[in-house]
C-alpha atoms as a PDB file:
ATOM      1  CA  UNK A   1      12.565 -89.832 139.856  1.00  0.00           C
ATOM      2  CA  UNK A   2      16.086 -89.710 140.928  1.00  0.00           C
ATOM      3  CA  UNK A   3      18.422 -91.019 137.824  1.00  0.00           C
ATOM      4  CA  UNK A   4      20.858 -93.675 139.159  1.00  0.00           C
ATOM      5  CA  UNK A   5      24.027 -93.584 137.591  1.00  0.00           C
ATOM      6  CA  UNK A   6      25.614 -97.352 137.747  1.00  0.00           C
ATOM      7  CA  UNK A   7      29.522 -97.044 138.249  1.00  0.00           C
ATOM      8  CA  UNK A   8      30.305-100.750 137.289  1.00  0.00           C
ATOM      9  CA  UNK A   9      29.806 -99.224 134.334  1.00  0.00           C
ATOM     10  CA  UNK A  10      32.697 -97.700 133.584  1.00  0.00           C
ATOM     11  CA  UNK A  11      35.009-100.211 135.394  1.00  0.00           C
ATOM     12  CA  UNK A  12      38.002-101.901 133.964  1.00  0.00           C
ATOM     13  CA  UNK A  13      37.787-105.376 135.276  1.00  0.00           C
ATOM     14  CA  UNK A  14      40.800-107.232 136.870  1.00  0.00           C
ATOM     15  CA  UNK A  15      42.011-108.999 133.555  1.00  0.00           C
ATOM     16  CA  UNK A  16      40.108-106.893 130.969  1.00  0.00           C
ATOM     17  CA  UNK A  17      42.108-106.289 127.644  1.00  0.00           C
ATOM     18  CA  UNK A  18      41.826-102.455 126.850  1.00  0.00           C
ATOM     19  CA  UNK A  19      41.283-101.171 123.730  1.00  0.00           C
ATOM     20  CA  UNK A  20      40.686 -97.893 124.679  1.00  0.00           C
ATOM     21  CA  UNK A  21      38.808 -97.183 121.110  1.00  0.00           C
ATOM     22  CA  UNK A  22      35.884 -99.565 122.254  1.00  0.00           C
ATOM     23  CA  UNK A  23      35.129 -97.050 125.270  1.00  0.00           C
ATOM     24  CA  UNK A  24      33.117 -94.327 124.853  1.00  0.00           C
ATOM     25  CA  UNK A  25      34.789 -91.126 125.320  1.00  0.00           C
ATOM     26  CA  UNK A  26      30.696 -89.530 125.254  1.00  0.00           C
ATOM     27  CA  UNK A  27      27.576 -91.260 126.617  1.00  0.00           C
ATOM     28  CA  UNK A  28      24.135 -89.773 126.249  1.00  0.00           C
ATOM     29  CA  UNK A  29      23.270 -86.902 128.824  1.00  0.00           C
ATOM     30  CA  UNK A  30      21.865 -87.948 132.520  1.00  0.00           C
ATOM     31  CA  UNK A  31      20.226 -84.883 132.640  1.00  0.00           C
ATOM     32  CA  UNK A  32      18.148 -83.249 130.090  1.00  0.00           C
ATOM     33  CA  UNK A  33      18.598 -79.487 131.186  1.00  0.00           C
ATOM     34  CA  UNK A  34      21.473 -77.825 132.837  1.00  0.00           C
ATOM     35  CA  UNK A  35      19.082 -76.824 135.587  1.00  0.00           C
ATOM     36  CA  UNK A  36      18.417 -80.394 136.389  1.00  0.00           C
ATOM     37  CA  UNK A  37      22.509 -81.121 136.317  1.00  0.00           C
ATOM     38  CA  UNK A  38      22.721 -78.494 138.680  1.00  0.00           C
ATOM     39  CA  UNK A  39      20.283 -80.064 141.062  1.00  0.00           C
ATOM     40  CA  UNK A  40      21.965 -83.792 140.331  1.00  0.00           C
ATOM     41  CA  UNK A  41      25.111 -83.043 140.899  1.00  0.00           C
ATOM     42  CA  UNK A  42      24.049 -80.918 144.169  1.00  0.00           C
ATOM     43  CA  UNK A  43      22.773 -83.709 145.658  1.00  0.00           C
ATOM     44  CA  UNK A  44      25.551 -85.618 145.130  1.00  0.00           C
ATOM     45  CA  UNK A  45      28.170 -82.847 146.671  1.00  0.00           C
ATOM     46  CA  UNK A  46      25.242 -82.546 149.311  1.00  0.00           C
ATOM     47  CA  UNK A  47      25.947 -86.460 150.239  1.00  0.00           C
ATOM     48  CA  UNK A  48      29.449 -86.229 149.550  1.00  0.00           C
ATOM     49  CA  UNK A  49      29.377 -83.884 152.248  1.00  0.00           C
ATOM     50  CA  UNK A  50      27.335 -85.564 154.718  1.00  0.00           C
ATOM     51  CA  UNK A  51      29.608 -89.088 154.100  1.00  0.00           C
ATOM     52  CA  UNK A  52      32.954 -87.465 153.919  1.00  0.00           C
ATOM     53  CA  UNK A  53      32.002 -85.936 157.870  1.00  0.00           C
ATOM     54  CA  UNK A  54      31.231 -89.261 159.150  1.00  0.00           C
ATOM     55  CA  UNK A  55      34.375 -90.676 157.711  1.00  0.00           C
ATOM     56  CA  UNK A  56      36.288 -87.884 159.410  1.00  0.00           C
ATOM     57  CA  UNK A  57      34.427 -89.075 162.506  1.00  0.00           C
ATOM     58  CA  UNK A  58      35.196 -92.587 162.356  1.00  0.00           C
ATOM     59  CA  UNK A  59      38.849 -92.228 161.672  1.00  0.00           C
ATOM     60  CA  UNK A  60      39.159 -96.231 160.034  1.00  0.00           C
ATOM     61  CA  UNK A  61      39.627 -95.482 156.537  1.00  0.00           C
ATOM     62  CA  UNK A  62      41.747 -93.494 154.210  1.00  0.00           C
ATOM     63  CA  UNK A  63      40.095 -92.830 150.970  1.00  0.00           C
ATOM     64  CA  UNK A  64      42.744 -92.403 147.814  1.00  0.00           C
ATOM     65  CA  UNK A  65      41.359 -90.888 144.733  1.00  0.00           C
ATOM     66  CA  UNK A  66      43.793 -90.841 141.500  1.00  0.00           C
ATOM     67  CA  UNK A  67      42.842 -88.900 138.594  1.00  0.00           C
ATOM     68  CA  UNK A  68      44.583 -89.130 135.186  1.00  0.00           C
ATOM     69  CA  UNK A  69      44.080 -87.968 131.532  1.00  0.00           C
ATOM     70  CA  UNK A  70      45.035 -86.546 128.865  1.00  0.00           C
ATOM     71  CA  UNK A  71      45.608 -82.317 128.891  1.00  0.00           C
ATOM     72  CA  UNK A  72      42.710 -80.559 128.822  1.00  0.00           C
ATOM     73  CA  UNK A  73      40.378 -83.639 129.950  1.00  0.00           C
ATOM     74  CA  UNK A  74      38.523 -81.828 132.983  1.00  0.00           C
ATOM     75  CA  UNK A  75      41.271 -83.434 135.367  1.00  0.00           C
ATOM     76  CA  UNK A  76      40.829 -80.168 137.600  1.00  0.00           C
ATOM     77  CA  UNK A  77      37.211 -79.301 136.898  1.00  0.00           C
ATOM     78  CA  UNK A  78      35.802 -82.684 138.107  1.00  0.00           C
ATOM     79  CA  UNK A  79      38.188 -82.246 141.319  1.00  0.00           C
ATOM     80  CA  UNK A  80      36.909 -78.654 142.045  1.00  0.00           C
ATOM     81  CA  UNK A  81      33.296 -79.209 141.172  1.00  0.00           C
ATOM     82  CA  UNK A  82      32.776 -82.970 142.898  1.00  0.00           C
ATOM     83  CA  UNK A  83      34.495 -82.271 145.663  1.00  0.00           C
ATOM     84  CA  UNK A  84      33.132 -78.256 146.616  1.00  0.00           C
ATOM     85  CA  UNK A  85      31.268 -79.672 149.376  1.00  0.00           C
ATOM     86  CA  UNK A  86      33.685 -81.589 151.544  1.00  0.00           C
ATOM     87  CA  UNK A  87      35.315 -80.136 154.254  1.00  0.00           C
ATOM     88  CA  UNK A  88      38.945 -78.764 153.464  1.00  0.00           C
ATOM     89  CA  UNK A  89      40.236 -80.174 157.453  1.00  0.00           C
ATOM     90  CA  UNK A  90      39.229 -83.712 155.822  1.00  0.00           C
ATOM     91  CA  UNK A  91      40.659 -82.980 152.658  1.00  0.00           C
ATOM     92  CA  UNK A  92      44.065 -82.855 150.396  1.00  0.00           C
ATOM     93  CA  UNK A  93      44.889 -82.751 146.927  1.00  0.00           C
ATOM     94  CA  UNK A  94      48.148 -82.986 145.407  1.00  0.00           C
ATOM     95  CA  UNK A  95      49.380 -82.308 142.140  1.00  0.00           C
ATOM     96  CA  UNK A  96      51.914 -83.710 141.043  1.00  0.00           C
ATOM     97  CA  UNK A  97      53.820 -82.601 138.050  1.00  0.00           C
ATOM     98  CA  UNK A  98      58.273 -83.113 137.006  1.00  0.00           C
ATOM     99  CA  UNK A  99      59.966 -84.263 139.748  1.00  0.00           C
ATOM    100  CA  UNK A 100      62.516 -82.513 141.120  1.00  0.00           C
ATOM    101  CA  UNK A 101      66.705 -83.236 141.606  1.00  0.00           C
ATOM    102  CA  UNK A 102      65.695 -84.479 145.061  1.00  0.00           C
ATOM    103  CA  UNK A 103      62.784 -86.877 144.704  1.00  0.00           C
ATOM    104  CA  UNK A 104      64.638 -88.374 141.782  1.00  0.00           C
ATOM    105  CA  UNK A 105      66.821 -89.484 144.299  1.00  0.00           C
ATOM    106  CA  UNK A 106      64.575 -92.129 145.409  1.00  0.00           C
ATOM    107  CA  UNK A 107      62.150 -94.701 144.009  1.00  0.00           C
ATOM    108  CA  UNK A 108      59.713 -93.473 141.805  1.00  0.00           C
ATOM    109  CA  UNK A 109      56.826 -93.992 144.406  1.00  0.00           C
ATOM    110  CA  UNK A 110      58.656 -92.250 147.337  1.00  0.00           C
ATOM    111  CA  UNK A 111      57.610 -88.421 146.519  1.00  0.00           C
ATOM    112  CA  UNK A 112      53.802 -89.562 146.098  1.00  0.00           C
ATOM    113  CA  UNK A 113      54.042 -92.048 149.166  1.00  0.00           C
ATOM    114  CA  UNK A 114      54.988 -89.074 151.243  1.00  0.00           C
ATOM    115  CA  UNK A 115      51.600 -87.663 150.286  1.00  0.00           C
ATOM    116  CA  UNK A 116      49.332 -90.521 151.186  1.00  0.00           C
ATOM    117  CA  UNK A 117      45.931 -89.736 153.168  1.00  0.00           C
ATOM    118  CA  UNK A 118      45.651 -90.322 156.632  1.00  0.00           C
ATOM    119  CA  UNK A 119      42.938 -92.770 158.328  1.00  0.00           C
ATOM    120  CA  UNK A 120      39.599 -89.969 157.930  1.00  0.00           C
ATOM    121  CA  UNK A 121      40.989 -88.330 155.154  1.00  0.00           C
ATOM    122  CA  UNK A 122      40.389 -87.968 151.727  1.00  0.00           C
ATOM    123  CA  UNK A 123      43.492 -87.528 149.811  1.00  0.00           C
ATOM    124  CA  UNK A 124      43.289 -86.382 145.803  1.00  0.00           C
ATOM    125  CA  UNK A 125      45.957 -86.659 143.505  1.00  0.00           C
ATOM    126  CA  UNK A 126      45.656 -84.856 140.050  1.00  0.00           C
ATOM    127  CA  UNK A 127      48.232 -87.139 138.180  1.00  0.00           C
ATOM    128  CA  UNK A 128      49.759 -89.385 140.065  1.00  0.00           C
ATOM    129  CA  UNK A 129      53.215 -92.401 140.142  1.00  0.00           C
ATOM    130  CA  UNK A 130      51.162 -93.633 137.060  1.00  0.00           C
ATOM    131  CA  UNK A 131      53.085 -90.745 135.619  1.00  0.00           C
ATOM    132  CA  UNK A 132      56.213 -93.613 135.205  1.00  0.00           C
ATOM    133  CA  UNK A 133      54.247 -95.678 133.076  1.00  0.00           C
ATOM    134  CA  UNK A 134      52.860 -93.275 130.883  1.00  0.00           C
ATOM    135  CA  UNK A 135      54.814 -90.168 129.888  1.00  0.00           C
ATOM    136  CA  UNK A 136      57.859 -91.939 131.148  1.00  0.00           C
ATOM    137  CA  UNK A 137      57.126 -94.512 128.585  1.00  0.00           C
ATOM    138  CA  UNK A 138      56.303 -92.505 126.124  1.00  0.00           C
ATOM    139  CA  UNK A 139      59.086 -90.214 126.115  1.00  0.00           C
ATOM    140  CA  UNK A 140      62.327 -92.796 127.395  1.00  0.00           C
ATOM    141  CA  UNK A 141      64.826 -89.920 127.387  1.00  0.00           C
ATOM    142  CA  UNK A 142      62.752 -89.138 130.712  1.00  0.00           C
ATOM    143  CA  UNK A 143      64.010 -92.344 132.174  1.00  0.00           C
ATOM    144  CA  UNK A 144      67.769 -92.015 131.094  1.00  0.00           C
ATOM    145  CA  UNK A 145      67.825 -88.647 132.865  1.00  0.00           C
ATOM    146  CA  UNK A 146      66.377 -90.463 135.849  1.00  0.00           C
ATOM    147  CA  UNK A 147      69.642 -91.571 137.330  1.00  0.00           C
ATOM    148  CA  UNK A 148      69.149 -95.511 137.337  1.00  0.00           C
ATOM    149  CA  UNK A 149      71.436 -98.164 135.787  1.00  0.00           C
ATOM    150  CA  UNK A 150      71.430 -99.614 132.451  1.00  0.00           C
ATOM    151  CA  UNK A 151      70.406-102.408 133.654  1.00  0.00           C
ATOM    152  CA  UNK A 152      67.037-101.323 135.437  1.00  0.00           C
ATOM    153  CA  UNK A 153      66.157 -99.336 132.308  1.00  0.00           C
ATOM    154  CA  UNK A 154      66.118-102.251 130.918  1.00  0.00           C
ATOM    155  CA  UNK A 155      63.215-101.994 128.309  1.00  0.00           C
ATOM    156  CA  UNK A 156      62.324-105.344 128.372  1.00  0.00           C
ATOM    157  CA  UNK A 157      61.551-105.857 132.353  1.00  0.00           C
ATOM    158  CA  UNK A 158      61.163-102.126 133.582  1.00  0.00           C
ATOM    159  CA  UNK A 159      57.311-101.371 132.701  1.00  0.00           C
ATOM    160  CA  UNK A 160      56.524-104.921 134.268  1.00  0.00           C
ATOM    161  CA  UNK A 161      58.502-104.415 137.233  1.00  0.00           C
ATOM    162  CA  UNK A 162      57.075-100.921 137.643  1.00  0.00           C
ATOM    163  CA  UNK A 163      53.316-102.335 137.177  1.00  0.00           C
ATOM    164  CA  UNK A 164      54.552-104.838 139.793  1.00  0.00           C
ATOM    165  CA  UNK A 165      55.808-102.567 142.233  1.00  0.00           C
ATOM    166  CA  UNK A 166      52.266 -99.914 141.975  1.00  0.00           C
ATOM    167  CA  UNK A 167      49.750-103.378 141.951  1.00  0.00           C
ATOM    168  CA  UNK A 168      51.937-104.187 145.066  1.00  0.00           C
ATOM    169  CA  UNK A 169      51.764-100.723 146.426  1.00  0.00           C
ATOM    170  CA  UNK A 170      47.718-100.535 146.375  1.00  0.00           C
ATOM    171  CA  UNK A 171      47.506-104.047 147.430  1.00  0.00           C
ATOM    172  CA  UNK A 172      49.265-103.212 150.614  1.00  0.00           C
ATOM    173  CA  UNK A 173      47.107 -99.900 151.291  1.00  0.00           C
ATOM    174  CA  UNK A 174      44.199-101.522 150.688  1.00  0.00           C
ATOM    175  CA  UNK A 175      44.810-104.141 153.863  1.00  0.00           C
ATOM    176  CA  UNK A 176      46.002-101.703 155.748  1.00  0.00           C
ATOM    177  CA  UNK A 177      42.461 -99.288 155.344  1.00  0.00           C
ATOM    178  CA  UNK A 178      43.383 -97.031 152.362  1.00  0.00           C
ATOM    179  CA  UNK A 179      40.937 -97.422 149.270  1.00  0.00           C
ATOM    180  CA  UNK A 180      42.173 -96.913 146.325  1.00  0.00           C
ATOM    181  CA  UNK A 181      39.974 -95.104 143.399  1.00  0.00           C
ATOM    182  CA  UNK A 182      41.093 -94.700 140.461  1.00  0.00           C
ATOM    183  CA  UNK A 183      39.633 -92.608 137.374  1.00  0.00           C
ATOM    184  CA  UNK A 184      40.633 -92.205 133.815  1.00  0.00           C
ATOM    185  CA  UNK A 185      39.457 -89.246 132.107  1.00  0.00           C
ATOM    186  CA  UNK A 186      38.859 -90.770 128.299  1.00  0.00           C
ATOM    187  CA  UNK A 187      38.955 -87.514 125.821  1.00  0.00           C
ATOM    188  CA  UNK A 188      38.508 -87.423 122.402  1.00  0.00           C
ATOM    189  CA  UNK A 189      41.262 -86.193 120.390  1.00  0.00           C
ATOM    190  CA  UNK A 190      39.034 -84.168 118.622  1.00  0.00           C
ATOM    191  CA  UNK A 191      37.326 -82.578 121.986  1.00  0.00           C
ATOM    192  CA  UNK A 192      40.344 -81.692 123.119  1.00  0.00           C
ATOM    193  CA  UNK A 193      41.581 -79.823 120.057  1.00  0.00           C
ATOM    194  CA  UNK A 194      38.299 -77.614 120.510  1.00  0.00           C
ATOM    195  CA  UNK A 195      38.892 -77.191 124.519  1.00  0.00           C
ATOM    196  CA  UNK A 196      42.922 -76.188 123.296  1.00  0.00           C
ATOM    197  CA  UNK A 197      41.091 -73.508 120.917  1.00  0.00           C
ATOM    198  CA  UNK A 198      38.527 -72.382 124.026  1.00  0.00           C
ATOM    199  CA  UNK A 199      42.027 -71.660 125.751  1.00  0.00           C
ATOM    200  CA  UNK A 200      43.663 -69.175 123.212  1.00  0.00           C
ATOM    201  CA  UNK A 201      40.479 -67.855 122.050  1.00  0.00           C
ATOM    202  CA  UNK A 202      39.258 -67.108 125.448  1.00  0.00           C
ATOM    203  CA  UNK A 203      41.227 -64.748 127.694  1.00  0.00           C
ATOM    204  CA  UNK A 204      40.666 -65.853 130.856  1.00  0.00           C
ATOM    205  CA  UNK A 205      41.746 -69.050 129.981  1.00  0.00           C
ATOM    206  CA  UNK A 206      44.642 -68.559 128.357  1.00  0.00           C
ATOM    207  CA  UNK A 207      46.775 -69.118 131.481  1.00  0.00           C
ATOM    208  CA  UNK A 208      45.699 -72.748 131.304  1.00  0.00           C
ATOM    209  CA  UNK A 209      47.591 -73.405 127.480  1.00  0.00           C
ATOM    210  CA  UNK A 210      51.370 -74.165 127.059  1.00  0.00           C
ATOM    211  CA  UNK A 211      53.445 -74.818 123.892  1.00  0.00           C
ATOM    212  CA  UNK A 212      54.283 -78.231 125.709  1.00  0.00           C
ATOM    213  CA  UNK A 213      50.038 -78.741 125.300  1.00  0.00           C
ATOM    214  CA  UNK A 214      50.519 -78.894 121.625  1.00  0.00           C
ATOM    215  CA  UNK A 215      53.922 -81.119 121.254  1.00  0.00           C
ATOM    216  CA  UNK A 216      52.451 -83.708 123.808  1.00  0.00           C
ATOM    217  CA  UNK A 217      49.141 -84.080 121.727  1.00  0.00           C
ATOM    218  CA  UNK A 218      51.584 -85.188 118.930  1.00  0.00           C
ATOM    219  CA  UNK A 219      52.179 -88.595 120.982  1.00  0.00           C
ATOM    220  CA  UNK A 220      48.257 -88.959 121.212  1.00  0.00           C
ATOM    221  CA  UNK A 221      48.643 -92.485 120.174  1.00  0.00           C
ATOM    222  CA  UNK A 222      51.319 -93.439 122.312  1.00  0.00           C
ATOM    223  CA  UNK A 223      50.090 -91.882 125.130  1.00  0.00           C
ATOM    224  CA  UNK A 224      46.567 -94.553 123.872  1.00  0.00           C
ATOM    225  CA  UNK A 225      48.849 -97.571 123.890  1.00  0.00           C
ATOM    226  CA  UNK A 226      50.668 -96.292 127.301  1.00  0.00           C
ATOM    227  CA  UNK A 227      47.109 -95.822 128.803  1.00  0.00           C
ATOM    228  CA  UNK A 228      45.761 -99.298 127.675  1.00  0.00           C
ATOM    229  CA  UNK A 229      48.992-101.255 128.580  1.00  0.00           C
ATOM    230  CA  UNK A 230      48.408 -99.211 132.137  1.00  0.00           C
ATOM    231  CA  UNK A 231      44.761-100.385 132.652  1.00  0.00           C
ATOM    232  CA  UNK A 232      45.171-103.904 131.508  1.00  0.00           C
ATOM    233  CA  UNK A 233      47.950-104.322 134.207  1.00  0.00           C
ATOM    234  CA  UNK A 234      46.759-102.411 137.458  1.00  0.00           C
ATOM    235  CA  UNK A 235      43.436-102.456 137.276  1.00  0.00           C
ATOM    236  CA  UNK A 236      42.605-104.734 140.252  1.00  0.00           C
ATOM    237  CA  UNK A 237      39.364-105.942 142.349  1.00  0.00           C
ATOM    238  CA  UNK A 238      41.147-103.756 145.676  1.00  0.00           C
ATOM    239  CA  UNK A 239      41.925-100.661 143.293  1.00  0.00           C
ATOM    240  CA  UNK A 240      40.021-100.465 140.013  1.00  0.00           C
ATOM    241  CA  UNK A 241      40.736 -98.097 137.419  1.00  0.00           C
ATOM    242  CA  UNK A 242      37.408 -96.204 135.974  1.00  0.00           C
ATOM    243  CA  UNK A 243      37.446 -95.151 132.118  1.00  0.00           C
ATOM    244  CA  UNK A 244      35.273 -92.295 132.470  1.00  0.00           C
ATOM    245  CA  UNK A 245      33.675 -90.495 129.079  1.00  0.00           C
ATOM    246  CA  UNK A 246      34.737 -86.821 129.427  1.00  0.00           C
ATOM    247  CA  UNK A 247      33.805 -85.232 126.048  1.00  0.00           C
ATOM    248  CA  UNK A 248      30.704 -84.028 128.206  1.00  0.00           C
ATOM    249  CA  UNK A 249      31.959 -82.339 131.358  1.00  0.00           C
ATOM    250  CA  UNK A 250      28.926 -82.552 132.637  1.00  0.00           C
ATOM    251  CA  UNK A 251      28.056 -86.191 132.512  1.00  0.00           C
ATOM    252  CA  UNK A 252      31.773 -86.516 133.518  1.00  0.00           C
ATOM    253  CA  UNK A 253      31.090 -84.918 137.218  1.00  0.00           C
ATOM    254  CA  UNK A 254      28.267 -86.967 137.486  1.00  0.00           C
ATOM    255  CA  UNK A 255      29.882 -90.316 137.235  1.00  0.00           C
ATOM    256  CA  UNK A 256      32.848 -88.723 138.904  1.00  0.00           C
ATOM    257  CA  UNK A 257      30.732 -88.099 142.066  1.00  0.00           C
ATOM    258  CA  UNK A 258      28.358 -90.877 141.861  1.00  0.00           C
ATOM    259  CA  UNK A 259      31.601 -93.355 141.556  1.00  0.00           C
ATOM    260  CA  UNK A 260      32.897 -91.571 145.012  1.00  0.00           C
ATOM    261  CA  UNK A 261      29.790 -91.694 146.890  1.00  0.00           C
ATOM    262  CA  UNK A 262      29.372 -95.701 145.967  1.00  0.00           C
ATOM    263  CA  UNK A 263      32.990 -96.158 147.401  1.00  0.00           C
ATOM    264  CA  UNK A 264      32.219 -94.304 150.556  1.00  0.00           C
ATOM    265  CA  UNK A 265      28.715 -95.286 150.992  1.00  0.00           C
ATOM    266  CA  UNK A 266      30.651 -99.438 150.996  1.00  0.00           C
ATOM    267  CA  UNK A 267      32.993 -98.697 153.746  1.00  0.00           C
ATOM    268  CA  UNK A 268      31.583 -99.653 157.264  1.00  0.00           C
ATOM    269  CA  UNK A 269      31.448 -96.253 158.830  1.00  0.00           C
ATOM    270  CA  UNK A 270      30.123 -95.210 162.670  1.00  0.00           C
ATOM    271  CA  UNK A 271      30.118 -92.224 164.471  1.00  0.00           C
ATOM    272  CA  UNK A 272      32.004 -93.022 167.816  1.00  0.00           C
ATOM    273  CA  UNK A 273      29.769 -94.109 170.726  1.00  0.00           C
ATOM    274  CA  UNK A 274      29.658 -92.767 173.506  1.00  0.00           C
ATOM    275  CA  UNK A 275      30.606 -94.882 176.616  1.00  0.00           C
ATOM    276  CA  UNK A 276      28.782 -94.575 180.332  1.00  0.00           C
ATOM    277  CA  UNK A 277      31.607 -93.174 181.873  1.00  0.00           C
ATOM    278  CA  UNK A 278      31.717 -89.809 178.749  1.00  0.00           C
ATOM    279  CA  UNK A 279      28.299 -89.606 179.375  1.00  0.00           C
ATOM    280  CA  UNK A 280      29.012 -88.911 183.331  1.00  0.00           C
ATOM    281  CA  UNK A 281      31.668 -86.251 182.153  1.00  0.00           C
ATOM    282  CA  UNK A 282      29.234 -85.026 179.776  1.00  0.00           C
ATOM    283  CA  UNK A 283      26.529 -84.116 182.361  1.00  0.00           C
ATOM    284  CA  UNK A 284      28.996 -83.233 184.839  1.00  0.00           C
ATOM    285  CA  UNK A 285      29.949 -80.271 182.544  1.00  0.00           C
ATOM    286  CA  UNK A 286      26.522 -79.660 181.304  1.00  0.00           C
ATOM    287  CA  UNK A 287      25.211 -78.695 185.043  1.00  0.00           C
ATOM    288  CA  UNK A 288      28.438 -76.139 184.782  1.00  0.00           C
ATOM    289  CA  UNK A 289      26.885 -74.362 181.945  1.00  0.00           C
END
């Protein structure tokens, strides 16, 4: 029996209040063995695959995913392992990390506008602009060095009017054929210490730990009260943020996947038809052959 995974789940409703400490950071296993994982998540890439062609084909929708977390939550894992089966020509994912002099220049949505799927195309971003509102909030120097006036760093109206400006932002893709999905990665503080310990310990992954790793997960409860202020304001019925356990890696790519395939599989998708006259062409260059 094929174990259905139900992504409303793990959705933050439009007008939810987050407490991020109600939300499960680990839910029990979908699979009992590894072996049967394997085969789950295989079918899943396996339909990701065969969906993600005839969305190429039908060229009406772009299809946004936004993945954000805390470091070390499986950001990159859940991006390489969900997505293994798609086809890279339908495919793009960005990472965004400090901006640099030029795209602080602008707006703080300009340099991840610029990267914005096309109609057929699945665009990824690993972080995202929710970057503003949450290490920008948590560490204000950031925002003084940004170049803006006093009076738009005003503490008081600039997380609002940057909430505005993303809700605003998705609203507009999302009548204009861009879906918006996006995911939260919800680690442990605990879990993470032990996958920061799996990184020094571990050779071959010690080119994934930095010093900054450590100094950042001393603003672990800022960066909680950043996240839930976040969610409470952008999560919307056009673009709704997912709080997605990821103590289990595992389980994580599962709802990962299975959230992707329900937002693909809701989209009205058609391979092109063929009209009389390509049909004549068609022949025409068949009796060629």
């Amino acid at each position: 029996m094929k174990m259905k995974i139900n992504s409303k789940d793990f959705r933050v409703q439009p007008g939810d209040k987050v407490k991020l400490r109600e939300w499960p950071t680990i839910v029990k296993p979908f699979c009992k063995s590894k072996k049967r994982y394997q085969k789950l998540l295989g079918e899943h890439v396996e339909e990701l695959s065969s969906l993600q062609r005839l969305h190429y084909a039908s060229n009406r929708y772009a299809l946004l995913l936004i993945f954000q977390g805390m470091d070390a939550a499986g950001k990159d894992g859940a991006i390489r392992h969900v997505m293994s089966g798609i086809d890279p020509q339908g495919c793009q994912v960005f990472s965004f990390k400090q901006p640099s002099a030029d795209e602080l220049e602008h707006d703080f949505l300009w340099r991840t506008t610029r990267r914005l799927p096309e109609r057929g195309q699945i665009g990824i971003f690993n972080r995202s602009y929710y970057e503003e509102v949450l290490i920008v909030r948590v560490h204000p120097e950031i925002l003084r060095s940004q170049g803006l006036s006093e009076e738009l760093r005003d503490k008081k109206t600039i997380w609002k009017g940057r909430y505005r400006s993303i809700v605003d932002l998705e609203e507009h893709l999302h009548r204009n054929g861009t879906r918006v999905i996006k995911f939260f990665l919800h680690l442990s503080k605990n879990e993470q210490r032990k996958r920061f310990l799996e990184r020094i310990d571990e050779p071959d992954k010690n080119w994934k730990f930095s010093l900054s790793d450590i100094h950042e997960r001393n603003y672990w409860k800022h960066y909680m009260k950043a996240y839930e202020a976040c969610l409470d304001a952008t999560s919307t019925h056009y673009a709704p943020w997912h709080v997605v356990p990821a103590d289990d890696k595992d389980n994580a790519r599962l709802i990962v996947s299975q959230i992707v395939l329900d937002a693909l599989n809701e989209l009205k998708m058609a391979y092109p038809k063929t009209t009389a006259k390509r049909r004549r062409e068609l022949k025409s260059i068949r009796k060629r052959l």
